[in-house]
C-alpha atoms as a PDB file:
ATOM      1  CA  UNK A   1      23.399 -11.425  20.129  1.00  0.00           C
ATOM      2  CA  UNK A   2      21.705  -9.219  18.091  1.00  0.00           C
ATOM      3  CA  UNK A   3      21.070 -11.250  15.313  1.00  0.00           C
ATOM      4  CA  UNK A   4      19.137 -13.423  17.884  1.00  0.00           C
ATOM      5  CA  UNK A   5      17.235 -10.622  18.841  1.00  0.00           C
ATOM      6  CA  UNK A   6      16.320  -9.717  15.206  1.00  0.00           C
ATOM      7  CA  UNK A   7      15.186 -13.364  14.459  1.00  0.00           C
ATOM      8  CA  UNK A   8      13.042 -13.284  17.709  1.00  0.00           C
ATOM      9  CA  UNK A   9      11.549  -9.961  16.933  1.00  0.00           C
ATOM     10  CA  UNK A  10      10.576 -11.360  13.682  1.00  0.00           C
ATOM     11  CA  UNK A  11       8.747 -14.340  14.726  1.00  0.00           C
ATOM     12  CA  UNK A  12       6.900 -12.113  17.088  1.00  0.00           C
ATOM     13  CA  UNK A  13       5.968 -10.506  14.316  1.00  0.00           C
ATOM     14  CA  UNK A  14       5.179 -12.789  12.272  1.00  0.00           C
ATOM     15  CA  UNK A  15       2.689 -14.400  15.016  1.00  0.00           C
ATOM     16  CA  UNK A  16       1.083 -10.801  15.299  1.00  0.00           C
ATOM     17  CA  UNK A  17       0.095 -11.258  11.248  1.00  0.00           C
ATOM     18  CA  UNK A  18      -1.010 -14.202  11.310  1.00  0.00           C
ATOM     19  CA  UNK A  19      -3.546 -13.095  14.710  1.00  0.00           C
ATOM     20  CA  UNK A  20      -3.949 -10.053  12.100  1.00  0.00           C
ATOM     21  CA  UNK A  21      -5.048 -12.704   9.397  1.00  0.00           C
ATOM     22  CA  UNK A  22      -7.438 -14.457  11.549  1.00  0.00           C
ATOM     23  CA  UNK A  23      -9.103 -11.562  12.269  1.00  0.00           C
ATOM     24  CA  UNK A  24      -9.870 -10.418   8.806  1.00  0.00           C
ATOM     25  CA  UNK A  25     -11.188 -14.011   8.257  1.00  0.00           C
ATOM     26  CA  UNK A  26     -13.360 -14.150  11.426  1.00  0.00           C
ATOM     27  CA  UNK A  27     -14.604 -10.479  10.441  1.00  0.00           C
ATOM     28  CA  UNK A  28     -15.362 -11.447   6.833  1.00  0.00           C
ATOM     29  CA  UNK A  29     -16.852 -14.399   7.477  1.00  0.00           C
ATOM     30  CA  UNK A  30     -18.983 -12.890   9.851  1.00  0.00           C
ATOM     31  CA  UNK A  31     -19.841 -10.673   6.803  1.00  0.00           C
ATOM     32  CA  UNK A  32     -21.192 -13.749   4.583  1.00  0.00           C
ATOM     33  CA  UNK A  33     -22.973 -15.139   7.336  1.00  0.00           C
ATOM     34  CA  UNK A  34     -25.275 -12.395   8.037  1.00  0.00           C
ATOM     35  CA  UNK A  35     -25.634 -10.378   4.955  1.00  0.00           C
ATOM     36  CA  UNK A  36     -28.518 -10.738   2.968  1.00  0.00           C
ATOM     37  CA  UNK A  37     -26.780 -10.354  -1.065  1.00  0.00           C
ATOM     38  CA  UNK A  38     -22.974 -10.725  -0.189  1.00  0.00           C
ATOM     39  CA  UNK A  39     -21.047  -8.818  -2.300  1.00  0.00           C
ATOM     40  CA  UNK A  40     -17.328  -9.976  -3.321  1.00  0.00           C
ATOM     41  CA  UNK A  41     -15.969  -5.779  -3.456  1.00  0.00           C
ATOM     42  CA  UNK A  42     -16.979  -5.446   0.282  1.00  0.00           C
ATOM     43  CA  UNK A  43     -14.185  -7.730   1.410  1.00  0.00           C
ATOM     44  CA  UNK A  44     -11.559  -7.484  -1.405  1.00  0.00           C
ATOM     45  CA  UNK A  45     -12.150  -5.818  -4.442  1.00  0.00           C
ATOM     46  CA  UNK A  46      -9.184  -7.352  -6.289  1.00  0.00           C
ATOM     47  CA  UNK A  47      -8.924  -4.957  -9.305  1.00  0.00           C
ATOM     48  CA  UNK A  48      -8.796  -1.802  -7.495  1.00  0.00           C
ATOM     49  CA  UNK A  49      -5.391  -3.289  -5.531  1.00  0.00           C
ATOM     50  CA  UNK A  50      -4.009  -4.703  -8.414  1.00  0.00           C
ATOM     51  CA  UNK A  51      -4.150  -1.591 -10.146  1.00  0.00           C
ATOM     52  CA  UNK A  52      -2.428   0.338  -7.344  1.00  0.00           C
ATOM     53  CA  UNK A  53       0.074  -2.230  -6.901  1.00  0.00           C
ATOM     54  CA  UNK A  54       0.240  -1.958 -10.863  1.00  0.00           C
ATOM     55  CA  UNK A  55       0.686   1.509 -10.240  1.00  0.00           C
ATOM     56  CA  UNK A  56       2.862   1.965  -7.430  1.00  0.00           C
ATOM     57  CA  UNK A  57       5.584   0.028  -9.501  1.00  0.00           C
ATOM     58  CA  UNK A  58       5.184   1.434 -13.011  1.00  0.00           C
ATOM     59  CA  UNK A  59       7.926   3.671 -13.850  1.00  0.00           C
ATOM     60  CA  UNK A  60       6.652   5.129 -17.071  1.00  0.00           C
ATOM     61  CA  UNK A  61       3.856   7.342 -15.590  1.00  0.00           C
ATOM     62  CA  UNK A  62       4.766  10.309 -13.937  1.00  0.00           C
ATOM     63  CA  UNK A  63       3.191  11.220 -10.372  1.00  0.00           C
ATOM     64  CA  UNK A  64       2.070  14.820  -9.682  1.00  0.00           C
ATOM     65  CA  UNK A  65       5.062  15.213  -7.602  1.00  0.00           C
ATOM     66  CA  UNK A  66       7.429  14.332 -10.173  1.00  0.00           C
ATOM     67  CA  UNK A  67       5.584  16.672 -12.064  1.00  0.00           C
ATOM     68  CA  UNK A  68       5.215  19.342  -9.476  1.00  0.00           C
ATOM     69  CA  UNK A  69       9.251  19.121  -8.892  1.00  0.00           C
ATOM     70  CA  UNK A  70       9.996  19.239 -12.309  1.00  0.00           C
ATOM     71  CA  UNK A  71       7.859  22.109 -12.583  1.00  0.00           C
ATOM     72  CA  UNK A  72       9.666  23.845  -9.387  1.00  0.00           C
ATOM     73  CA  UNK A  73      12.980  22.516 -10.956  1.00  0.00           C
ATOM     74  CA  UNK A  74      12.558  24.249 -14.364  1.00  0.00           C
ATOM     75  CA  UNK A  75      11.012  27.535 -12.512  1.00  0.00           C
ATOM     76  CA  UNK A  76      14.083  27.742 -10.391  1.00  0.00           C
ATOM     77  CA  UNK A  77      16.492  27.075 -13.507  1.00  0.00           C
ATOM     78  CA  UNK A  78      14.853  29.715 -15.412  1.00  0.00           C
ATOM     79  CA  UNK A  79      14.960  32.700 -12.744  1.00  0.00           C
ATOM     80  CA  UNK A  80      18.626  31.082 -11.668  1.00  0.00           C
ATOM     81  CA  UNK A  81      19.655  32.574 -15.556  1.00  0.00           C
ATOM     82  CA  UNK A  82      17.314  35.827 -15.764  1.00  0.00           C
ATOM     83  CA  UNK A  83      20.036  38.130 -14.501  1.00  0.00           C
END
């Protein structure tokens, strides 16, 4: 039963993004329509998500709170020995 449930909640879903979808078109194209000099970065600008989704998923560079912990970590580890 609740595997039916699950599947039904996610076509329901799935309708909502696509009404979500159709939207975004109707307001972008509403954008070209009536704008004077469209410009491409007002509706997607394509490098800046790519670099956070580039960034979200690199696991070389460290965030500031992995920095901030370590940080906390080695402040604590240092004060845990000063006796």
């Amino acid at each position: 039963m609740w595997e039916l449930e699950a599947i039904l909640e996610g076509l329901a879903l799935r309708e909502l993004d696509k009404q979500e979808q159709s939207a975004i078109f109707g307001f972008n194209m509403r954008y070209i329509m009536n704008a004077k000099k469209p410009q491409m970065k007002k509706i997607i600008n394509k490098q800046a998500i790519e670099s956070r989704i580039k960034k979200a998923f690199d696991r070389t560079i460290e965030t500031k709170k992995d920095k901030r912990l370590s940080k906390a970590l080695d402040a604590l580890e240092y004060f845990k020995n000063r006796r």
